[in-house]
N, C-alpha and C. Protein backbone atom coordinates (compact mmCIF):
# COMPACT_ATOMS: atom_id res chain seq x y z
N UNK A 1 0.85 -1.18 0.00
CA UNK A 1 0.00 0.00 0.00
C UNK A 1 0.89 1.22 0.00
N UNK A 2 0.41 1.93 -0.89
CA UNK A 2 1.29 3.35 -1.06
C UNK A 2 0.92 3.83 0.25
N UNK A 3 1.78 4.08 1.27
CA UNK A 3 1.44 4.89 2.83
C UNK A 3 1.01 6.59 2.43
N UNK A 4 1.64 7.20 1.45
CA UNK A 4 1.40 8.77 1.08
C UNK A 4 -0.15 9.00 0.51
N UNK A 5 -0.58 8.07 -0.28
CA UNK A 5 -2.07 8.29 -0.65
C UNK A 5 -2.61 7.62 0.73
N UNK A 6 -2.42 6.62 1.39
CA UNK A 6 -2.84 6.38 2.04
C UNK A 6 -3.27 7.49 3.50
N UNK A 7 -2.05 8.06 4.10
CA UNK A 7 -2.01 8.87 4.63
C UNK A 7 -2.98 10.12 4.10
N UNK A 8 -2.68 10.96 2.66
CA UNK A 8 -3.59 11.59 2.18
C UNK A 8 -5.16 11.29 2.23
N UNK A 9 -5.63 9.92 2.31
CA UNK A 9 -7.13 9.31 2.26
C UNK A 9 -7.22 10.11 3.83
N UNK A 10 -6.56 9.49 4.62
CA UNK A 10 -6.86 9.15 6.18
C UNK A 10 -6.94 10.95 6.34
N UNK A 11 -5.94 11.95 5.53
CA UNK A 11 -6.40 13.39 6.03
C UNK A 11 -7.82 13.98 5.83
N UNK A 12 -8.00 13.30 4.06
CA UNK A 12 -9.53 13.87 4.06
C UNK A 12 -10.27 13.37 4.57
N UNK A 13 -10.30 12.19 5.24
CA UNK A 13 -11.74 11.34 6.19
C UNK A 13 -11.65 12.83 7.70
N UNK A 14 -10.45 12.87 7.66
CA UNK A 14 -10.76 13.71 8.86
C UNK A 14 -11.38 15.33 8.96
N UNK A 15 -10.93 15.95 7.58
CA UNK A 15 -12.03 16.77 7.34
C UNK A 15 -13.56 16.56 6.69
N UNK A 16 -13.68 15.49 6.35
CA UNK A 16 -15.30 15.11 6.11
C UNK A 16 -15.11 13.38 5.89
N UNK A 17 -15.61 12.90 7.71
CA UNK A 17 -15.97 11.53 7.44
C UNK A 17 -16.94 11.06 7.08
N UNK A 18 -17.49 11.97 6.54
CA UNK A 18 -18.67 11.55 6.21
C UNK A 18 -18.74 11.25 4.70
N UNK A 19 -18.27 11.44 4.06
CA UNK A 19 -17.72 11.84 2.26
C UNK A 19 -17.49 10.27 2.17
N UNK A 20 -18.52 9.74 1.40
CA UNK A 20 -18.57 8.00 0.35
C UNK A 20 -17.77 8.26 -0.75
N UNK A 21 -17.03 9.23 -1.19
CA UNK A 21 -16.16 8.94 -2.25
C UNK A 21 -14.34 8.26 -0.86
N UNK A 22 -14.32 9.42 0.08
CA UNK A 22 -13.42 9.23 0.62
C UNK A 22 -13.33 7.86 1.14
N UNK A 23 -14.29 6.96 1.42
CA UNK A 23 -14.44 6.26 2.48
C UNK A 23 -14.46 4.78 1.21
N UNK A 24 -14.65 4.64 0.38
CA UNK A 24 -14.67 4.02 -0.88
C UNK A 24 -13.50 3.88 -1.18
N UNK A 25 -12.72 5.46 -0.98
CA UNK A 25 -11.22 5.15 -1.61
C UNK A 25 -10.36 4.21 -0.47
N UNK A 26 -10.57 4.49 0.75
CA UNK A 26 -9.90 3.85 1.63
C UNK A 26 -10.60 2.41 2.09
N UNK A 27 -11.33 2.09 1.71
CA UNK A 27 -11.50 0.57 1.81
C UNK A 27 -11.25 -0.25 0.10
N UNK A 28 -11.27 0.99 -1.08
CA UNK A 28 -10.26 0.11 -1.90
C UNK A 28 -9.13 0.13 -1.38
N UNK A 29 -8.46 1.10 -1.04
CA UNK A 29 -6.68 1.05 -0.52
C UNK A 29 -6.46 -0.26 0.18
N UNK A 30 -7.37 -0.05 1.17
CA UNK A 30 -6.77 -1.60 2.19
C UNK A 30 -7.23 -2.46 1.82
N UNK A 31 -8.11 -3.03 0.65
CA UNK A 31 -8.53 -4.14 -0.01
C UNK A 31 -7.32 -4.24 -0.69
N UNK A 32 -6.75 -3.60 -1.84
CA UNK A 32 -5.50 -3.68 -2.40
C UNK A 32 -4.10 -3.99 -1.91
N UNK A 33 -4.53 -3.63 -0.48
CA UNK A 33 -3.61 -4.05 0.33
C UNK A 33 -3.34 -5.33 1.25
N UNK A 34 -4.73 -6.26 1.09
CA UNK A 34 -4.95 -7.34 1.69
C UNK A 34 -4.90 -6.94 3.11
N UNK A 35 -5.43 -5.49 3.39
CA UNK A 35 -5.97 -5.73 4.79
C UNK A 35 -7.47 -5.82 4.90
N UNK A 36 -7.64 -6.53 4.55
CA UNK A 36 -9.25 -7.26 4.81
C UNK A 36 -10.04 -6.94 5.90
N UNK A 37 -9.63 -6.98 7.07
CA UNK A 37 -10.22 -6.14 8.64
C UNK A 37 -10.74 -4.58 8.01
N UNK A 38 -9.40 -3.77 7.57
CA UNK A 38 -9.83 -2.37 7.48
C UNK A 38 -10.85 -2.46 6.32
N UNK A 39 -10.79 -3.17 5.01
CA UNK A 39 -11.71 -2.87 3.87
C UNK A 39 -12.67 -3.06 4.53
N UNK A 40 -13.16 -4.05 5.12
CA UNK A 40 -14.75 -4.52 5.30
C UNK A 40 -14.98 -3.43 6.21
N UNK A 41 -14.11 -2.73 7.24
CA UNK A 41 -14.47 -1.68 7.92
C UNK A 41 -15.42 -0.32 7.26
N UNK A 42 -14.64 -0.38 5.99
CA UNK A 42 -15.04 1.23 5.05
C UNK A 42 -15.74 0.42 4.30
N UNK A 43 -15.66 -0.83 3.73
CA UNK A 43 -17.36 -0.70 2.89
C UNK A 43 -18.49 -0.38 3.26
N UNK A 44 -18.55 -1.31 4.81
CA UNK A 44 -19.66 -1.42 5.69
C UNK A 44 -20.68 -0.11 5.99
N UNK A 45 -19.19 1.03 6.37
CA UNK A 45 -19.43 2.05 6.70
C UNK A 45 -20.43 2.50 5.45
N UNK A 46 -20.01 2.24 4.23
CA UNK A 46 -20.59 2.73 3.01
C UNK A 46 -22.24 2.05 3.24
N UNK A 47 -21.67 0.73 3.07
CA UNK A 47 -23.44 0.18 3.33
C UNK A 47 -24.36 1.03 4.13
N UNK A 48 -23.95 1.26 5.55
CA UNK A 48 -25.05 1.93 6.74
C UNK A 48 -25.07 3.12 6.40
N UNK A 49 -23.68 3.90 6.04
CA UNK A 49 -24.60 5.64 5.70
C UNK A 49 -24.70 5.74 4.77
N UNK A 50 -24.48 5.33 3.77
CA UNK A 50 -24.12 5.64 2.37
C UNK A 50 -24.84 4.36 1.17
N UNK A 51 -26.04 4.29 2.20
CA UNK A 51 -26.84 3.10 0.97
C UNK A 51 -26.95 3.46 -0.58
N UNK A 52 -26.62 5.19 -0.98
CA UNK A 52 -26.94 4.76 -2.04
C UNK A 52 -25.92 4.54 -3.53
N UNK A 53 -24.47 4.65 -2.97
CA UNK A 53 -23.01 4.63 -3.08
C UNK A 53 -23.40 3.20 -3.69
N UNK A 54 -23.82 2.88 -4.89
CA UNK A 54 -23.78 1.73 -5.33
C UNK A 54 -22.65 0.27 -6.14
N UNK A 55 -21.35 1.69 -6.05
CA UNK A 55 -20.82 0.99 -6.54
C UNK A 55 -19.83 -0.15 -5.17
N UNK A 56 -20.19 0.36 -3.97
CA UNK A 56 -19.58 -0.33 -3.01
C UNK A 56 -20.13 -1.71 -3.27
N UNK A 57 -21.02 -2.57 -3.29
CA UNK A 57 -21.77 -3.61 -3.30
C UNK A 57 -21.01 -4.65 -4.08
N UNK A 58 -20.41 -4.05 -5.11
CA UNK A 58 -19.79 -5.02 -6.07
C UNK A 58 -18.47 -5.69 -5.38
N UNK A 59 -17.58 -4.60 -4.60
CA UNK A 59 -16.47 -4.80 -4.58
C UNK A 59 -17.03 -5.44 -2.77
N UNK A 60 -17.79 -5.01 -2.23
CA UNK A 60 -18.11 -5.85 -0.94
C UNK A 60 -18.13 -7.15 -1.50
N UNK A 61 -18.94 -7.44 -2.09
CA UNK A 61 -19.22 -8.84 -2.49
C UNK A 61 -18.68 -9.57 -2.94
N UNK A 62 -17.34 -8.88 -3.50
CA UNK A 62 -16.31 -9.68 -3.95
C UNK A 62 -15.20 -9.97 -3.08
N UNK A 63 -15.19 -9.07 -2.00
CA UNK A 63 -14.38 -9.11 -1.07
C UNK A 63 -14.97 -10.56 -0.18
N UNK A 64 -16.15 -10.13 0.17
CA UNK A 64 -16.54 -11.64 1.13
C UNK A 64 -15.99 -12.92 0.29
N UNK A 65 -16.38 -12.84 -0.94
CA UNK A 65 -16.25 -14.23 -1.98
C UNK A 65 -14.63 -14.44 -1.37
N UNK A 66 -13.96 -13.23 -1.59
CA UNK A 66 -12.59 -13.71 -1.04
C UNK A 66 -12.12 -14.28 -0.05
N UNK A 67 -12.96 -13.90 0.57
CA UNK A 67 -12.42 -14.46 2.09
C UNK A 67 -13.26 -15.54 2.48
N UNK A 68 -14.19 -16.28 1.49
CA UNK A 68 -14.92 -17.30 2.00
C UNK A 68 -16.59 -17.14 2.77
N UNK A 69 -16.78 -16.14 2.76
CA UNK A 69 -17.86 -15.90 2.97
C UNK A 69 -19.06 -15.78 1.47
N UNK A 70 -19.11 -16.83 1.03
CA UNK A 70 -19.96 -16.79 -0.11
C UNK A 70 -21.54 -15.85 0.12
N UNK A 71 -22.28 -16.83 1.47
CA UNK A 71 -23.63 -16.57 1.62
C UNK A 71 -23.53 -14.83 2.01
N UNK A 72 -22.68 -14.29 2.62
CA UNK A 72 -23.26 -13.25 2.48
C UNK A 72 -22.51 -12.20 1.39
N UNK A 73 -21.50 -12.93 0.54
CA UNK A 73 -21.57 -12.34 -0.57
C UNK A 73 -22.91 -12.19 -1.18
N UNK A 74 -23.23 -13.16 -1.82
CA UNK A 74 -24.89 -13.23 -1.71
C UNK A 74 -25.55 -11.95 -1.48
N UNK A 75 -26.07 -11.99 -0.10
CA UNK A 75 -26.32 -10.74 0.45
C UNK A 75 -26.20 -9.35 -0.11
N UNK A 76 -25.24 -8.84 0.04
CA UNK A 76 -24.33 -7.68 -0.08
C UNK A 76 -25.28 -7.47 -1.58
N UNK A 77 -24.81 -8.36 -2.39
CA UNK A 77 -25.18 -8.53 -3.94
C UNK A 77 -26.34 -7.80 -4.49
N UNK A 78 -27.40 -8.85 -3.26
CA UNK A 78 -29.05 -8.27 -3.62
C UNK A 78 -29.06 -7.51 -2.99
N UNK A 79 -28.38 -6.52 -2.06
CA UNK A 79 -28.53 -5.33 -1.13
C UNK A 79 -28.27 -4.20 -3.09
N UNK A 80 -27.29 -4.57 -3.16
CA UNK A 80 -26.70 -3.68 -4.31
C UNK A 80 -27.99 -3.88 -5.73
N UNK A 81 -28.09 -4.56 -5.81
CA UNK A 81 -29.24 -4.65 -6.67
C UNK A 81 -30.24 -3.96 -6.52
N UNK A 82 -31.20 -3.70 -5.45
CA UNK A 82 -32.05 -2.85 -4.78
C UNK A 82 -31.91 -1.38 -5.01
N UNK A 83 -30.48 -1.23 -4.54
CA UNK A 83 -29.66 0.45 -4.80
C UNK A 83 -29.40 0.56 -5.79
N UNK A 84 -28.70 -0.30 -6.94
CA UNK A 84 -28.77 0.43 -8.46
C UNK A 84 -30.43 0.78 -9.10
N UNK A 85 -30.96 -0.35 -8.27
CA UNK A 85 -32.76 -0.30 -9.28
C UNK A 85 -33.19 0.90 -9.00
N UNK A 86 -33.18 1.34 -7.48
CA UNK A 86 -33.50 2.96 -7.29
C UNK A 86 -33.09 3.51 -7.68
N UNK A 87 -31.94 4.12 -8.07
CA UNK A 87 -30.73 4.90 -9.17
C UNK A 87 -31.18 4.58 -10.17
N UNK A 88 -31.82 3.34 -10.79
CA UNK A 88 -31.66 3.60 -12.66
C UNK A 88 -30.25 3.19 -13.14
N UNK A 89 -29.63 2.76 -12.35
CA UNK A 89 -28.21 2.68 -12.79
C UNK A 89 -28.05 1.06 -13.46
N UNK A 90 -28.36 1.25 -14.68
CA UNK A 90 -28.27 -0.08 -15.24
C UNK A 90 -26.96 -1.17 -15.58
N UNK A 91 -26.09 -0.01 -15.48
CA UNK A 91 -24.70 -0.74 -15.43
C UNK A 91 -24.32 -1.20 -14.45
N UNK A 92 -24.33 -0.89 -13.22
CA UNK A 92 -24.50 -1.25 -11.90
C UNK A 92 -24.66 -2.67 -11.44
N UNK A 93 -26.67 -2.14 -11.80
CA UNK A 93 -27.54 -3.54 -11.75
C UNK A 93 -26.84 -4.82 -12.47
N UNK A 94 -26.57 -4.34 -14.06
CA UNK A 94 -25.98 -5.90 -14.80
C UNK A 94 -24.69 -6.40 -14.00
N UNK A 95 -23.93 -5.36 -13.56
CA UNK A 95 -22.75 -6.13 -12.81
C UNK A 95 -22.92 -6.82 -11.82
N UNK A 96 -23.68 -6.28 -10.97
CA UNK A 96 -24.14 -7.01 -9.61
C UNK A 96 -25.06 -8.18 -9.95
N UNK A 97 -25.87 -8.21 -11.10
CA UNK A 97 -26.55 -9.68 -11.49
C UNK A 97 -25.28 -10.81 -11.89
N UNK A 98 -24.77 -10.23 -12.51
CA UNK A 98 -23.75 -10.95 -12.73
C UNK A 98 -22.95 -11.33 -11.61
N UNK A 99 -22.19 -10.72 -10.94
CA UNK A 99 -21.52 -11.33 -9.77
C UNK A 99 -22.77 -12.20 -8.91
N UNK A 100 -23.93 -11.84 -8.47
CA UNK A 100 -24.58 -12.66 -7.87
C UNK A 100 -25.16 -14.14 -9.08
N UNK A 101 -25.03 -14.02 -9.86
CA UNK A 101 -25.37 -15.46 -10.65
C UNK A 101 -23.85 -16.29 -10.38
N UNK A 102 -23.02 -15.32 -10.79
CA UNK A 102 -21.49 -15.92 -10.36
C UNK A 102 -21.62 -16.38 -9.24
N UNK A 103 -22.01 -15.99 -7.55
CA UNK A 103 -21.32 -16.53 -6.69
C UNK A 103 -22.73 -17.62 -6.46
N UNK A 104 -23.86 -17.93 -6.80
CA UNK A 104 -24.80 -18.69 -7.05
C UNK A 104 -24.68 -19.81 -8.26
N UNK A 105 -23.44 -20.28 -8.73
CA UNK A 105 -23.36 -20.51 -9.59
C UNK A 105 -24.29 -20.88 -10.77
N UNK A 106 -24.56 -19.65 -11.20
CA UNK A 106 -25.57 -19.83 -12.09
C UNK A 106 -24.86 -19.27 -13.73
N UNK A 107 -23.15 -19.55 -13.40
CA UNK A 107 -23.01 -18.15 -14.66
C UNK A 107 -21.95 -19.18 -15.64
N UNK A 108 -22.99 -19.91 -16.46
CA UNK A 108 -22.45 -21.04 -17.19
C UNK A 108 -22.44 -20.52 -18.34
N UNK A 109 -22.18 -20.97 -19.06
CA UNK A 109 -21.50 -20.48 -20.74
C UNK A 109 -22.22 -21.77 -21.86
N UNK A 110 -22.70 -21.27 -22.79
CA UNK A 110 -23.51 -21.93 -23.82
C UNK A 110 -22.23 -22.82 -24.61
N UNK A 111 -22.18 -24.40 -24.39
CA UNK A 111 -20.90 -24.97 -24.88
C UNK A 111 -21.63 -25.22 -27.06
């Protein structure tokens, strides 16, 4: 993990922790970083205040898949599905169908 962006993330959380772009960037940082404790810390955060930050859902859900938590990859998935459908955000939605058919294995290929 680059410590200087990192450090830079951690200054702007402290002038607005409240800011889902900031809080997004720093649970990608420590996802990239394989600190897994801190990511799930800042997605989460995204989930409870920031339900409508849709693009967190994808990378939550891929994070659980990582670490073995399939079923509530799952979860996370159709949480994100819900929040792109309110948005209209159709690119969103297809990704998150997709990762949830993926971790449901439903995402087979026409032989």
């Amino acid at each position: 993990m680059q410590t200087t962006r990192l450090n830079k993330l951690l200054e702007f959380l402290k002038a607005d922790p409240s800011d889902p772009f900031i809080l997004y960037a720093l649970a990608t940082e420590y996802n990239t970083a394989g600190d897994y404790q801190q990511a799930f810390h800042y997605y989460n955060l995204l989930v409870e205040n920031s339900p409508e930050y849709v693009g967190t859902y994808y990378h939550l859900g891929k994070l659980y898949e990582k670490t073995g938590h399939r079923d509530k990859a799952v979860e996370i998935y159709r949480l994100g599905l819900k929040a792109a459908r309110s948005k209209n955000d159709n690119h969103a939605y297809s990704e998150l169908q997709g990762a949830l058919n993926a971790a449901l294995g439903l995402d087979y290929e026409d032989d």
